[in-house]
N, C-alpha and C. Protein backbone atom coordinates (compact mmCIF):
# COMPACT_ATOMS: atom_id res chain seq x y z
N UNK A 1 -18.45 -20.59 -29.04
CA UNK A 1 -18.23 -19.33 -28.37
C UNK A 1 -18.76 -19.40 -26.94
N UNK A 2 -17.91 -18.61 -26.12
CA UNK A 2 -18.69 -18.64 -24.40
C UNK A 2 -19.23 -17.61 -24.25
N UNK A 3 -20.35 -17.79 -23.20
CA UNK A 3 -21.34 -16.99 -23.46
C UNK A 3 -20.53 -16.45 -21.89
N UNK A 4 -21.28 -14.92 -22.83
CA UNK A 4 -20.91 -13.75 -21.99
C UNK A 4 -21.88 -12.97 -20.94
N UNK A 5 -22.57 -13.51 -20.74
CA UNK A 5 -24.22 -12.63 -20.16
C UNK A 5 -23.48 -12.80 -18.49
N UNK A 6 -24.22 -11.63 -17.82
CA UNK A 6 -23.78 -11.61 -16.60
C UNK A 6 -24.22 -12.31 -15.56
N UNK A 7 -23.64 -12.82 -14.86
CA UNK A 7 -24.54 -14.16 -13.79
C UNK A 7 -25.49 -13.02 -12.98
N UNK A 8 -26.30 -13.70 -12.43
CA UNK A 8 -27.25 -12.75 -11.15
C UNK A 8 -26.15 -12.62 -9.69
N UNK A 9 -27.03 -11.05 -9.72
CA UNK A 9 -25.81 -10.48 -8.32
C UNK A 9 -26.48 -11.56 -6.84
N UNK A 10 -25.28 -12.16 -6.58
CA UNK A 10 -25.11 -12.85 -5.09
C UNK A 10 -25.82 -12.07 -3.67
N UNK A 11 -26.21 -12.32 -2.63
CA UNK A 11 -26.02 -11.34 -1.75
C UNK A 11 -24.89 -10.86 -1.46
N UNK A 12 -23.51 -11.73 -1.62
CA UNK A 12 -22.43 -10.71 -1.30
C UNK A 12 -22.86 -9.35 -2.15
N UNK A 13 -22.95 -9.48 -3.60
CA UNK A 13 -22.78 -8.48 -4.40
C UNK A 13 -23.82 -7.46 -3.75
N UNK A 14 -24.89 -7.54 -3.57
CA UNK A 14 -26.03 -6.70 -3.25
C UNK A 14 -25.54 -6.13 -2.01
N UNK A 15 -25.01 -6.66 -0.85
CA UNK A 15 -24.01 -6.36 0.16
C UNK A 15 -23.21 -5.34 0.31
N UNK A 16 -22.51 -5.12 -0.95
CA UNK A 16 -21.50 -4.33 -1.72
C UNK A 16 -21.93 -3.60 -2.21
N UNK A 17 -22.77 -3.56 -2.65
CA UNK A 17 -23.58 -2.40 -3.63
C UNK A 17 -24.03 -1.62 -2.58
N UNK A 18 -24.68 -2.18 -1.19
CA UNK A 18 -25.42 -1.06 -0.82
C UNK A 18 -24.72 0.05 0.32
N UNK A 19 -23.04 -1.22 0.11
CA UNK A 19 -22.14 -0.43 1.74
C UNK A 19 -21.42 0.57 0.39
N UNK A 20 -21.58 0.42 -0.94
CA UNK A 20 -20.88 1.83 -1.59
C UNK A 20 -21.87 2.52 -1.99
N UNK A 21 -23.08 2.71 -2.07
CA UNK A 21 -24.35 3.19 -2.09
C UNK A 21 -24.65 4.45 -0.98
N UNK A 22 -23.57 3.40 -0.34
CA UNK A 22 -23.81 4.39 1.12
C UNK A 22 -22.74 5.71 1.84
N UNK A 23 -21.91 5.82 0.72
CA UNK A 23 -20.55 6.65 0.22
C UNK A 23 -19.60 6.44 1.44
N UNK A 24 -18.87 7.41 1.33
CA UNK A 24 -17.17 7.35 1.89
C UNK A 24 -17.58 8.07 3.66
N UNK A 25 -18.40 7.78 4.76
CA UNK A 25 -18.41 9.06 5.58
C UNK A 25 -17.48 8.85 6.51
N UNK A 26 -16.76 6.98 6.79
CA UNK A 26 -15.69 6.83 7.83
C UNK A 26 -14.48 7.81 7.23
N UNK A 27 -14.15 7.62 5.81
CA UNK A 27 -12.90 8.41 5.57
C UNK A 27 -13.01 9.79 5.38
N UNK A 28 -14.32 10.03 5.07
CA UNK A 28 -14.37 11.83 5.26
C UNK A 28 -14.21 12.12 6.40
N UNK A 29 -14.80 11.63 8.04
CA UNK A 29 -14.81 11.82 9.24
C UNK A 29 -12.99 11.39 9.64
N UNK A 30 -12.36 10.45 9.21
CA UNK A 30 -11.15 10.21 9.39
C UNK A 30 -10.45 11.84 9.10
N UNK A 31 -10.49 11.99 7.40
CA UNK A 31 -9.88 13.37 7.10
C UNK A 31 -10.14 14.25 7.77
N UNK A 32 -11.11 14.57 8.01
CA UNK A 32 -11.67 15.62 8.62
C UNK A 32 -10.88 15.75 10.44
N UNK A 33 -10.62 14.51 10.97
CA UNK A 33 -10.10 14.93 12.10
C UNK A 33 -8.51 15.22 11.74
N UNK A 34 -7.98 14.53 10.69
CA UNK A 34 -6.97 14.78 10.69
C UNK A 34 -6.31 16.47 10.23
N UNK A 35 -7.19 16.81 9.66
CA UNK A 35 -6.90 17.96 9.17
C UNK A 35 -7.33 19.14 10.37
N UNK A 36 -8.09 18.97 10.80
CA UNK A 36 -8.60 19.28 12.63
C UNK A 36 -7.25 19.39 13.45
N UNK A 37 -6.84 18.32 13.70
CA UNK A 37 -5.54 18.06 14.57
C UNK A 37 -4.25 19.15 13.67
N UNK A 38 -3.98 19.11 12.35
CA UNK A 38 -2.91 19.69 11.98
C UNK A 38 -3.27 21.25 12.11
N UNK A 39 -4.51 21.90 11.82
CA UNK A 39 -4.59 23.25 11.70
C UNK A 39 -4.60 23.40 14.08
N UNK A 40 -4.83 22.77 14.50
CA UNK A 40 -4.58 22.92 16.13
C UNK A 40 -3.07 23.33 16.27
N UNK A 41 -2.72 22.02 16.20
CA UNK A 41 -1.00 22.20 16.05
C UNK A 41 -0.63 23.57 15.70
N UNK A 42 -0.95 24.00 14.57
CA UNK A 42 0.11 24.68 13.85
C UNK A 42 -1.17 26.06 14.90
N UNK A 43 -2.17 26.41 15.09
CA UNK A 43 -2.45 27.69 16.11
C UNK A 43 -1.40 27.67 17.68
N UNK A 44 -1.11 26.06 18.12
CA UNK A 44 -0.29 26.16 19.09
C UNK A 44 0.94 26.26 18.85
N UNK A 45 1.54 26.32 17.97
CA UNK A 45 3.01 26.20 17.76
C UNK A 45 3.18 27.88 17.72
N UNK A 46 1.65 28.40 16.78
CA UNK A 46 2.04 29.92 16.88
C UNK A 46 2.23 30.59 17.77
N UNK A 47 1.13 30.16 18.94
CA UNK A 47 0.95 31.07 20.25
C UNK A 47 1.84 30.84 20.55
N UNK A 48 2.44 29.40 20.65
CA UNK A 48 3.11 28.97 21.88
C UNK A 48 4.77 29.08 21.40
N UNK A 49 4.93 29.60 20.26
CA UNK A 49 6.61 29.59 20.01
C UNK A 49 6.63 31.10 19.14
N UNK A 50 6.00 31.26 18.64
CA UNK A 50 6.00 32.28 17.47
C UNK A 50 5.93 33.80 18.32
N UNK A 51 4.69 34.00 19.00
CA UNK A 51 4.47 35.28 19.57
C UNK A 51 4.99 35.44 20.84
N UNK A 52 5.64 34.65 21.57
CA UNK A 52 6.31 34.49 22.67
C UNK A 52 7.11 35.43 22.46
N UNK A 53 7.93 35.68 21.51
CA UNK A 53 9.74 35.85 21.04
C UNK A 53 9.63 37.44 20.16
N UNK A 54 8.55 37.53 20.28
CA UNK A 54 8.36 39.12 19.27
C UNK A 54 8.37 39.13 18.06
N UNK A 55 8.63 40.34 18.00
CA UNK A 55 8.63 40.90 16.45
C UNK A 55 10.33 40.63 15.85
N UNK A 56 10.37 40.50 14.81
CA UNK A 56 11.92 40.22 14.64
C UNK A 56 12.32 41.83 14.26
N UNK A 57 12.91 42.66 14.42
CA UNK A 57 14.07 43.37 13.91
C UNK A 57 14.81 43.32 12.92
């Protein structure tokens, strides 16, 4: 039978452990602008196309 026991963690592994240890903040800061930029947009599209033109009738 082969033995199953786990080898000792490498420094890669310890490496790894401590950059996900250290959670997600590039892709929260990524989302976060992106969702920034879309709610902009859509206040300028209002001012700038929506209330221009009135009230509809």
């Amino acid at each position: 039978m082969a033995n199953h026991e786990p080898s000792p963690p490498t420094e890669e592994d310890q490496r790894v452990d401590e950059i996900v240890r250290s959670g997600p903040k590039g892709a929260l800061a990524v989302a976060g602008i992106a969702v920034a930029i879309v709610i902009a947009m859509w206040f300028l599209f209002y001012f700038l196309a929506f209330l221009p033109r009135g009230v509809i009738h």
